[in-house]
Protein backbone atom coordinates (compact mmCIF):
# COMPACT_ATOMS: atom_id res chain seq x y z
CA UNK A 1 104.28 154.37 172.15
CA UNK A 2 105.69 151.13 171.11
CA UNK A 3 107.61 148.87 173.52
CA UNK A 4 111.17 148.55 173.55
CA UNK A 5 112.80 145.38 172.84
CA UNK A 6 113.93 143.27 176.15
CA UNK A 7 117.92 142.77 176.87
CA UNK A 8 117.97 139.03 177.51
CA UNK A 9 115.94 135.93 177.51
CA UNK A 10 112.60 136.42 177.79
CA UNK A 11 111.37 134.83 181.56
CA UNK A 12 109.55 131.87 179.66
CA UNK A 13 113.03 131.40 178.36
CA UNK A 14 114.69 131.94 182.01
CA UNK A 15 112.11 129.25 182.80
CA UNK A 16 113.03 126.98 180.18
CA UNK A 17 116.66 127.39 181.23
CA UNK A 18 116.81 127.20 185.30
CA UNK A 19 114.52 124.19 185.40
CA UNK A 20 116.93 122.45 182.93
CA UNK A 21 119.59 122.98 185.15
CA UNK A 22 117.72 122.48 188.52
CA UNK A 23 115.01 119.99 187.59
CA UNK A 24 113.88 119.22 191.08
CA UNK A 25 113.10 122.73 192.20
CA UNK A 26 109.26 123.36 192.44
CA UNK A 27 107.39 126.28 190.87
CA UNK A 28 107.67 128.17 193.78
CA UNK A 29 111.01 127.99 194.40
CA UNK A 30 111.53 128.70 190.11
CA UNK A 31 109.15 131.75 190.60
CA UNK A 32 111.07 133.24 193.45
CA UNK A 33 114.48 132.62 191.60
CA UNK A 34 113.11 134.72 188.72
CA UNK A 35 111.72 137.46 190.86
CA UNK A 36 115.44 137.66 192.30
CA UNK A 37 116.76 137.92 188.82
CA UNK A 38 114.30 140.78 187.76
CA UNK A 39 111.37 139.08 186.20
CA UNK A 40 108.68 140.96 187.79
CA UNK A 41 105.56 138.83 186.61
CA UNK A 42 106.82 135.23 186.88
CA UNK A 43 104.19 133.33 189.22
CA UNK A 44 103.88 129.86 190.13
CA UNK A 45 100.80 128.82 187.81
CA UNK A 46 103.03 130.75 185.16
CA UNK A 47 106.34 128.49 185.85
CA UNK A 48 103.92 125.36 186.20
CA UNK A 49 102.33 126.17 182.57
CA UNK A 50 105.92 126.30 181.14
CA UNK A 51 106.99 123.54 182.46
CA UNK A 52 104.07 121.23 181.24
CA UNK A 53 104.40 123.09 177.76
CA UNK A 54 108.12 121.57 177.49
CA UNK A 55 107.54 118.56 178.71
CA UNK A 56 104.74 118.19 176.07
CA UNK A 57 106.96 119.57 173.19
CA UNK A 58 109.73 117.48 174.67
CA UNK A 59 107.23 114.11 174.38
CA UNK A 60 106.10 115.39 170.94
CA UNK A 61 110.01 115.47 169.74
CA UNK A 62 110.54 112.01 170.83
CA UNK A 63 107.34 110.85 168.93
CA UNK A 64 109.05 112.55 165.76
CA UNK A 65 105.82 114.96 165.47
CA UNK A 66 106.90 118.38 164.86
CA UNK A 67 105.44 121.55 165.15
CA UNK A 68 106.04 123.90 163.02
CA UNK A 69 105.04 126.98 164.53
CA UNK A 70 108.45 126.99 166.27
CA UNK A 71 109.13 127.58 169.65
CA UNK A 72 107.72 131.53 169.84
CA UNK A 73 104.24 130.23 170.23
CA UNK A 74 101.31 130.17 167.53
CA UNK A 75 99.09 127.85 166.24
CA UNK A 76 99.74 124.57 166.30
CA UNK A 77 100.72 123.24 163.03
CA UNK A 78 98.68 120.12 162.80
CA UNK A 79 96.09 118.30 164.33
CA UNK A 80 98.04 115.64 166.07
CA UNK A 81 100.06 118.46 167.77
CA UNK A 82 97.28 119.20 169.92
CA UNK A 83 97.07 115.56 171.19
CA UNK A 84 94.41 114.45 167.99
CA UNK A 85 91.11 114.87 170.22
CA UNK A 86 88.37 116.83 168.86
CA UNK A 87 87.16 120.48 170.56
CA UNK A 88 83.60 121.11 171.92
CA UNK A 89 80.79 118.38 173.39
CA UNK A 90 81.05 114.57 172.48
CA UNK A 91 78.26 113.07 170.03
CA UNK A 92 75.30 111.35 171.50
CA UNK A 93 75.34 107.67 171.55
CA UNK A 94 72.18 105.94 170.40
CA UNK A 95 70.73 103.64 172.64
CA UNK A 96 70.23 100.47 170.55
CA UNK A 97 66.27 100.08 169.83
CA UNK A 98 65.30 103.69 170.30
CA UNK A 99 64.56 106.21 167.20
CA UNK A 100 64.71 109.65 167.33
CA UNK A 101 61.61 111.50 167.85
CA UNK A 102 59.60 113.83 169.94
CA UNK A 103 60.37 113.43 173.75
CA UNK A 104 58.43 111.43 175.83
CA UNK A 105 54.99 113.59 176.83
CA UNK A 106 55.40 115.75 174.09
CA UNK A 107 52.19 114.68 172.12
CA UNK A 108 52.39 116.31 168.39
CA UNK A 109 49.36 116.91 166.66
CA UNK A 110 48.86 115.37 163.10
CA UNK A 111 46.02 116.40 160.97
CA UNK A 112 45.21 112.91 160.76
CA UNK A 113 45.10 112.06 163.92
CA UNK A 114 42.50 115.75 164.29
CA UNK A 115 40.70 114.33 161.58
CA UNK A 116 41.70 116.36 158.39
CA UNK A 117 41.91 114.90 155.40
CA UNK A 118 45.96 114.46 153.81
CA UNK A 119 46.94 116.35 150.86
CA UNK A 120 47.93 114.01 147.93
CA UNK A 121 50.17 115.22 145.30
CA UNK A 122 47.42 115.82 142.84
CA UNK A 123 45.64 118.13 145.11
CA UNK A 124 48.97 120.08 145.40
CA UNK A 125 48.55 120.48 141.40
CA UNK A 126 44.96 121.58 141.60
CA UNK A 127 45.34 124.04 144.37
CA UNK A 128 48.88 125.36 142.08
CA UNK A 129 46.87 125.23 139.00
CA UNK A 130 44.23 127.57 140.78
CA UNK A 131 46.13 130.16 142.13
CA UNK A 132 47.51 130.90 138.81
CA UNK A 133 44.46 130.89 137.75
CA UNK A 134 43.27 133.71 140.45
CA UNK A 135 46.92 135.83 140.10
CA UNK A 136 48.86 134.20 142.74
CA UNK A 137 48.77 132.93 146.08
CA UNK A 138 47.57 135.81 147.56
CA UNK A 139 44.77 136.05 145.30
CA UNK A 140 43.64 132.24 145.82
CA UNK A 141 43.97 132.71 149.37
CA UNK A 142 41.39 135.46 149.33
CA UNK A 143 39.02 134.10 147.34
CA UNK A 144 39.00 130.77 149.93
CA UNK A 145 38.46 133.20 152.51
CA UNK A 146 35.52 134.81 150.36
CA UNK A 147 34.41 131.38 150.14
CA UNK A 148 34.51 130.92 154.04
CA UNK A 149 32.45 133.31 154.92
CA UNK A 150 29.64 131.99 152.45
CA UNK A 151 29.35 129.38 154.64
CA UNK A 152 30.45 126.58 151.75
């Protein structure tokens, strides 16, 4: 069943309103004004997140930055309506004279370093040139492990 519409200002609206007129009342004092005059929900966190919201907008108008999502809420409609800063964790700074790497006492194993010989380039071409040879990949690979088990 769909809602029906509301006769009147909505209470962010009342908000809006009341503090204009009585701008040294506190939240609490806004909240139980607009329980008296049948806003059922209205708490002090809520009255203290309008307020901040119009004084923002209010700071933003006098700036000459405009937001075009209008005053019924939305998206903001650029970047520097949200105050410019970026979302989510700050970059890592650098120290100056470190390089990114492993941790410290996390020892990586090379082949070189276990003694196995490095692949050049031309070995690459060799070992391409034989599995095509043998069929494939697959095929090479079994016919190394053949090998293997000679004992070669």
């Amino acid at each position: 069943m769909a809602k029906t519409a509301r006769k009147g200002p909505s209470a962010s609206q009342a908000i809006r309103d009341y503090c204009r007129e009585n701008p040294d009342k506190s939240p609490k004092e806004v909240a139980a004004e607009m329980v008296a005059r049948g806003f059922k929900t209205v708490t002090a966190g809520y009255v203290s997140t309008i307020k901040s919201l119009a004084k923002k907008a209010a700071s933003e108008g006098e700036s000459g930055e405009t937001n075009t999502a209008g005053a019924t809420g939305g998206a903001p409609a650029s970047k520097s309506a949200t105050g410019g800063a970026k979302r989510g964790r700050k970059p890592r700074v650098p120290v100056e004279g470190s390089r990114p790497g492993p941790k410290p006492g996390n020892k990586a194993k090379s082949s070189a370093a276990a003694g196995e010989r490095q692949f050049t380039l031309d070995d690459l071409i060799k070992a391409k040139k034989l599995s095509e040879a043998l069929g494939g990949v697959a095929q090479a690979l079994k016919a190394l492990e053949a090998l293997a088990k000679l004992g070669n």
